[in-house]
Every structure is written in C-alpha cells, then in structure tokens.
C-alpha atoms as a PDB file:
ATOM      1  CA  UNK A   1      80.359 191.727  51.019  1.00  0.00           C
ATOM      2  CA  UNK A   2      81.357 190.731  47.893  1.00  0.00           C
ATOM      3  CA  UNK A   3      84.779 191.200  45.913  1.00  0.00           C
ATOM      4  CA  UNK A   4      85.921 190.081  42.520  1.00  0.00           C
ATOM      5  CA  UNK A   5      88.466 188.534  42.024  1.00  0.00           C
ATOM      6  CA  UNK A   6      88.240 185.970  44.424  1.00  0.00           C
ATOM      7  CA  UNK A   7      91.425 186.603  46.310  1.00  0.00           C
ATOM      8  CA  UNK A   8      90.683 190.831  46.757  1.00  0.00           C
ATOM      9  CA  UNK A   9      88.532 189.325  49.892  1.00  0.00           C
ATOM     10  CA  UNK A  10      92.159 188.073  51.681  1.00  0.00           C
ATOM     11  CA  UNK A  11      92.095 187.634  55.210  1.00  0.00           C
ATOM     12  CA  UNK A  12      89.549 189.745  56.446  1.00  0.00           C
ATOM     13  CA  UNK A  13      86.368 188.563  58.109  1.00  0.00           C
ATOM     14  CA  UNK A  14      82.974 189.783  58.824  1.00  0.00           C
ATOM     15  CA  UNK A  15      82.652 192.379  61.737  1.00  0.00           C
ATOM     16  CA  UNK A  16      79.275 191.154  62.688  1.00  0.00           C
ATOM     17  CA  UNK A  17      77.056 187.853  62.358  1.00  0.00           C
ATOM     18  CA  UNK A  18      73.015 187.204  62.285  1.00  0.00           C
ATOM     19  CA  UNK A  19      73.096 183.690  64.485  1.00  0.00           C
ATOM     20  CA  UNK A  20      70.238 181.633  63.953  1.00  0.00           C
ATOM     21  CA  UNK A  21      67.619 180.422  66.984  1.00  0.00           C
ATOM     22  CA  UNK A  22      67.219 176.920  65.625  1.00  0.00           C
ATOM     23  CA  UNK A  23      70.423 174.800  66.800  1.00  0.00           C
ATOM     24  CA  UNK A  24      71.039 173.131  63.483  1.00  0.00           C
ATOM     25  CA  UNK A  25      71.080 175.900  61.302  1.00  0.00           C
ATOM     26  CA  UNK A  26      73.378 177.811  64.215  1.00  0.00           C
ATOM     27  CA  UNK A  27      75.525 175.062  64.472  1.00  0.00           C
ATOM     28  CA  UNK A  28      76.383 175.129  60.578  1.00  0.00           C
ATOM     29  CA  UNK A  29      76.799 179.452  61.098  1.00  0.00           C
ATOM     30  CA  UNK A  30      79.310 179.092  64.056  1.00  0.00           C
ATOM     31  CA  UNK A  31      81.084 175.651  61.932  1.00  0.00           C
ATOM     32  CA  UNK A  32      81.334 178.364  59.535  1.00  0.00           C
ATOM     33  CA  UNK A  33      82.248 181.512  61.619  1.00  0.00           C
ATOM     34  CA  UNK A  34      84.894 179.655  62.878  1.00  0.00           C
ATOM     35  CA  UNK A  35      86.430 178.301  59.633  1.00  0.00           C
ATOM     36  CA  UNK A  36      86.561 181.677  58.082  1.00  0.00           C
ATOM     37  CA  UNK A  37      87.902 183.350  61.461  1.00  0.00           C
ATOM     38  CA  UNK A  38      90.934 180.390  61.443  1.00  0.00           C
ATOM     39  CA  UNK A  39      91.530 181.001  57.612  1.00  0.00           C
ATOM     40  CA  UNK A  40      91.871 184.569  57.874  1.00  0.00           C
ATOM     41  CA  UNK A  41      93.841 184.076  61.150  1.00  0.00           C
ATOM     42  CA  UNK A  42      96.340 181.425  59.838  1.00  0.00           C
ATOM     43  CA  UNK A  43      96.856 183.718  56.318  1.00  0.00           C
ATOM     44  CA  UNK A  44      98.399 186.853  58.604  1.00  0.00           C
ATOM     45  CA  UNK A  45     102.173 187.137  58.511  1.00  0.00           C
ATOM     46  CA  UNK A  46     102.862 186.688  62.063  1.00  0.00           C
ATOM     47  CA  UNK A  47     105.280 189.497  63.114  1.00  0.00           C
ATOM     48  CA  UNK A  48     107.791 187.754  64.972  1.00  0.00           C
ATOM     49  CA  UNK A  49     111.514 188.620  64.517  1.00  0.00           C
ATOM     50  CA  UNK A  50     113.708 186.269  66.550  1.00  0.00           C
ATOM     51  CA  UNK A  51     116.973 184.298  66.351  1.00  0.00           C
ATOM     52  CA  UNK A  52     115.952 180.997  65.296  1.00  0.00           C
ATOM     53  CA  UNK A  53     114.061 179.911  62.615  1.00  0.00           C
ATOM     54  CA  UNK A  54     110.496 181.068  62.522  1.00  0.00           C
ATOM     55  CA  UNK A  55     107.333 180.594  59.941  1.00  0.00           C
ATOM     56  CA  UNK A  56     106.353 184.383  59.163  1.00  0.00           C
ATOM     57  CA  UNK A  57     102.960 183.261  57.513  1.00  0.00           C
ATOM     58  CA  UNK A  58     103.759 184.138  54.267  1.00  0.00           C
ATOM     59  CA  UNK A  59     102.505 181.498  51.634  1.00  0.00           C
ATOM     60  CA  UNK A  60     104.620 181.749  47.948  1.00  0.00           C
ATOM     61  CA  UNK A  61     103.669 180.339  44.584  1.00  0.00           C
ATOM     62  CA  UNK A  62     105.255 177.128  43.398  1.00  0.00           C
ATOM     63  CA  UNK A  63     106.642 177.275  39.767  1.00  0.00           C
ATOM     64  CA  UNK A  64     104.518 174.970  37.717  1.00  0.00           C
ATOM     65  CA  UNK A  65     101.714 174.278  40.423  1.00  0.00           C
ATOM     66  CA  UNK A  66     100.906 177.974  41.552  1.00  0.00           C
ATOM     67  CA  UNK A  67      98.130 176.288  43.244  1.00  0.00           C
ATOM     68  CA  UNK A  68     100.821 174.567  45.498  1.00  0.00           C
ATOM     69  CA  UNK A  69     101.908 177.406  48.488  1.00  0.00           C
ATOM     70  CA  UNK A  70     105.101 177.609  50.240  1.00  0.00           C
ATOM     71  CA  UNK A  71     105.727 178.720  53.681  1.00  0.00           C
ATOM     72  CA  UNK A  72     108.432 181.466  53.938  1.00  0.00           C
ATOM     73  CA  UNK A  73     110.985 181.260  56.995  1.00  0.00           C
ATOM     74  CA  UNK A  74     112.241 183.927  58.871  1.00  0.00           C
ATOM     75  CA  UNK A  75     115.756 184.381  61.296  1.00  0.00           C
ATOM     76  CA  UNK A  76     117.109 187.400  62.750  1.00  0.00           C
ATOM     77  CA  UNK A  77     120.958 187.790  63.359  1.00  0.00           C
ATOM     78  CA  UNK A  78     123.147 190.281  64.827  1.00  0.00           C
ATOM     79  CA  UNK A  79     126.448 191.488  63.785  1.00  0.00           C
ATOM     80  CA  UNK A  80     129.352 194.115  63.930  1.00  0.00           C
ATOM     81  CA  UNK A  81     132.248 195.175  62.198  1.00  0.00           C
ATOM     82  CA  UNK A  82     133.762 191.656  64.478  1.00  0.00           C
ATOM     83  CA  UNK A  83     131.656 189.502  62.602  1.00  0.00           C
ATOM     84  CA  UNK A  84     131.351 190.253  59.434  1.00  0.00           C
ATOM     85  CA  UNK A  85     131.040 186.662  57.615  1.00  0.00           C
ATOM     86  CA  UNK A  86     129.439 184.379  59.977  1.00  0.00           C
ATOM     87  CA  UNK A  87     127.575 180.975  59.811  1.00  0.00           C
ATOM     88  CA  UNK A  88     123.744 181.406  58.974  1.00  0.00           C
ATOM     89  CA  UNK A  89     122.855 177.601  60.323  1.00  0.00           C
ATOM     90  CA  UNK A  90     119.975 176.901  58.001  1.00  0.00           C
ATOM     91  CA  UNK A  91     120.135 174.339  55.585  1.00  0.00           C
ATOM     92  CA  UNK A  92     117.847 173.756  52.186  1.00  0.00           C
ATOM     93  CA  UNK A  93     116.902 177.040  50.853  1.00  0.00           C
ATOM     94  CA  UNK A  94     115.372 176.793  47.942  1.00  0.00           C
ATOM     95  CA  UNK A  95     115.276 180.854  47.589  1.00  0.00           C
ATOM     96  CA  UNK A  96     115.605 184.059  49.562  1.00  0.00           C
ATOM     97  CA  UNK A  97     112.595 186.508  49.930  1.00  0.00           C
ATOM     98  CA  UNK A  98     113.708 188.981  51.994  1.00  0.00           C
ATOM     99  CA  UNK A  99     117.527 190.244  53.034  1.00  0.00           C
ATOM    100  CA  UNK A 100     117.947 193.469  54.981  1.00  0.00           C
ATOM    101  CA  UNK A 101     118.976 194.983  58.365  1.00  0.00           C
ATOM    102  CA  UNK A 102     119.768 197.897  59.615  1.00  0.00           C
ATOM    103  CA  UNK A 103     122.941 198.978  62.011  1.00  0.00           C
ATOM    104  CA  UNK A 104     124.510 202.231  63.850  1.00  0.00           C
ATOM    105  CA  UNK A 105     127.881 203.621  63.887  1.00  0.00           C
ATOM    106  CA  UNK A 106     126.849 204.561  67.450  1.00  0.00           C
ATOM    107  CA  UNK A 107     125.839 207.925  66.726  1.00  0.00           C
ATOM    108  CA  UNK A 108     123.819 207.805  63.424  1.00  0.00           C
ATOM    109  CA  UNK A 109     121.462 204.961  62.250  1.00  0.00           C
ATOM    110  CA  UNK A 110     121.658 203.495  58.427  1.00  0.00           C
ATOM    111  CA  UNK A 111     119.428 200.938  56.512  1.00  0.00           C
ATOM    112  CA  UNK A 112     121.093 197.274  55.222  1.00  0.00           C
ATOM    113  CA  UNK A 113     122.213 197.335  52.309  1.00  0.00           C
ATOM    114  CA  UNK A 114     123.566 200.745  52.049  1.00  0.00           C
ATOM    115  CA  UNK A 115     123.538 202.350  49.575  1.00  0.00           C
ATOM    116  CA  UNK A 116     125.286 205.855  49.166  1.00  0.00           C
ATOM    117  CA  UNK A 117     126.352 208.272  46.473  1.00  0.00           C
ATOM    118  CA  UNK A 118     130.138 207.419  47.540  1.00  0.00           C
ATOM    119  CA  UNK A 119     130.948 204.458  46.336  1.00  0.00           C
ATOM    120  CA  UNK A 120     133.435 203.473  49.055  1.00  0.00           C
ATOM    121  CA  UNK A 121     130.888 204.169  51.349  1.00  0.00           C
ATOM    122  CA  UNK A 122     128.811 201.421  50.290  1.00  0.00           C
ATOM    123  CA  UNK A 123     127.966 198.215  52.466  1.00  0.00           C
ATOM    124  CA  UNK A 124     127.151 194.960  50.843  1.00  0.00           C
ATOM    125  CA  UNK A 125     125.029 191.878  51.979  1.00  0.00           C
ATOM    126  CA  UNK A 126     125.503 188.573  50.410  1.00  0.00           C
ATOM    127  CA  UNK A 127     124.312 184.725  51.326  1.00  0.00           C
ATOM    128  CA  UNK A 128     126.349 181.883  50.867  1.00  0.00           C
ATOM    129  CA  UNK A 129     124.770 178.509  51.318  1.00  0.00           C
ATOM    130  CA  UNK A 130     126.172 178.484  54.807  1.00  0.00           C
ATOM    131  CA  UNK A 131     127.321 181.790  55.403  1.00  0.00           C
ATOM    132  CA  UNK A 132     125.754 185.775  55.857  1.00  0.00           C
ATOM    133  CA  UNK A 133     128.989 188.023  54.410  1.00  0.00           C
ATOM    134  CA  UNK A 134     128.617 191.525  54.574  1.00  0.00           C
ATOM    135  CA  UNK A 135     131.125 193.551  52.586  1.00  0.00           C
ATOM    136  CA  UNK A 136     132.022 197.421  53.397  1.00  0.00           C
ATOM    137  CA  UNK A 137     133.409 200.004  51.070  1.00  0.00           C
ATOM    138  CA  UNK A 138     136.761 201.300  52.194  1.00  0.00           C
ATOM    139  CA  UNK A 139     134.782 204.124  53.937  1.00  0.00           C
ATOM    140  CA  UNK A 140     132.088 203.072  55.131  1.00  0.00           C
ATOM    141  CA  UNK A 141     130.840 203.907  58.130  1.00  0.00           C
ATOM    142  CA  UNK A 142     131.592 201.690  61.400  1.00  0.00           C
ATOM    143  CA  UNK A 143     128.990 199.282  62.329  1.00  0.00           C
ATOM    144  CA  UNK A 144     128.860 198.983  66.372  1.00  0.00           C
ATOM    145  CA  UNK A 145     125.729 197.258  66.585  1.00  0.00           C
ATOM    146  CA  UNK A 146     123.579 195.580  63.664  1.00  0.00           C
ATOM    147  CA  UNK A 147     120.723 193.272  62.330  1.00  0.00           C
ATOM    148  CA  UNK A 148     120.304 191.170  59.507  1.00  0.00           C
ATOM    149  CA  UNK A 149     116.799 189.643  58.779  1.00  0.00           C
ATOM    150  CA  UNK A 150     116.691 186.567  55.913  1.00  0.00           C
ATOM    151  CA  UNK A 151     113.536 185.224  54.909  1.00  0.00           C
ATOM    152  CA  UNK A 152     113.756 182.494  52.924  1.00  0.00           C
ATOM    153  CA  UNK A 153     112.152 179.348  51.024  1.00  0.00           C
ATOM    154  CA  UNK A 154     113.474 175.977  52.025  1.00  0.00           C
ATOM    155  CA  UNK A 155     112.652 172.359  50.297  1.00  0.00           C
END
C-alpha cells in the first residue's frame, strides 16, 4: 500500500504477509510484523469509560514541539439534580479535550450540554480546577440520573 502524506496510513496494518523460508530474512519480517501490529495497536483510542482516571489513547500536539505527543486522560462521573457541583479529584490539567454527558428526566433522554431554543431551559457544564458545576436554566428539565465524561491534558 502506499499513502501520501505519511500519516493518511494511521493505524492500520496489512491484512496479509508473504513470510520468508530462510530464518534470517523471516526473523527480520515477523521483528517487523510485530512492530507495525504494536504501533497500530498502541495508536487506537481504547474505549474505556470508567470512574477513575484512564489513558483513552489519544496522542495531542505540543505547542512549540508538535513532534512532542501528549496522552489525553479520560474519567466518567455521575450526577443528579443532588449533586450538582461536586469534586472532580484530578489534579494538573493542562487543558480539557472533551466535556459532555448525557442525563434523563426519567422519562425522556437529553444530551450534556443542553442546548434548547428556551433559554431557561438550558443546562450548563463548567470545570473548575477542582470542581465539575453544572448550571440549569430556571426550567430545565429534572435530571434523575446523569453522566459527565472529561477528557483532559495533564502536565
């Protein structure tokens, strides 16, 4: 295969391989196989949406050094209309990727932030340096059962 630019190719490897009879030059093909299988592997956001901090496999740019990759965090919290400003528990972010959630009145289900042609209806998030506050309009629906997922950049 071949791609241009360089990084079109991404994480993707070869569906099939010619392995050679002579040892040497099979050895070097499999040394090979295997470093582009753990490349692509390791490059994959890894799907996992928990509460505690997790690595989600996303590398960022640095600022000045876009050669230089940063690992992107991920935590999962849950919330009602109880708990509206509670402690996050993560320490040195750097930046935020990623804040959204989702919740139910108990009946109907709505997306984090939401967003809606009534003003009052409208629910805010917001992330303090040790806090997750989420603000509601003065009608806004209830929120009986919610999530909140922040992926974020840390030093």
């Amino acid at each position: 295969m071949t791609y241009n630019p360089q990084n079109t190719l991404g994480p993707f490897i070869s569906t099939s391989t010619f392995f050679p009879d002579e040892f040497a030059s099979f050895r070097e093909k499999f040394l090979e196989l295997y470093r582009d299988l753990s490349n692509s592997v390791n490059t994959r956001e890894v799907g996992v949406y928990d509460l505690v901090e997790f690595l989600t496999g996303e590398n960022w740019f640095t600022a000045g050094d876009p050669q230089k990759k940063r690992k992107t965090f991920r935590k999962v919290f849950q919330f009602s209309d109880a708990s509206l400003n509670f402690a996050h528990g993560i320490t040195g972010i750097t930046l935020t990727t990623h804040i959204y959630g989702s919740f139910t009145d108990g009946t109907n289900f709505y997306p984090l932030p939401f967003v809606s042609t009534v003003i009052t209806d409208q629910i805010r998030i917001e992330v303090t340096p040790t806090n997750i506050v989420v603000t509601k309009g003065g009608t806004a629906p209830a929120i009986t059962n919610g999530v909140i997922i922040l992926e974020y950049l840390k030093n």
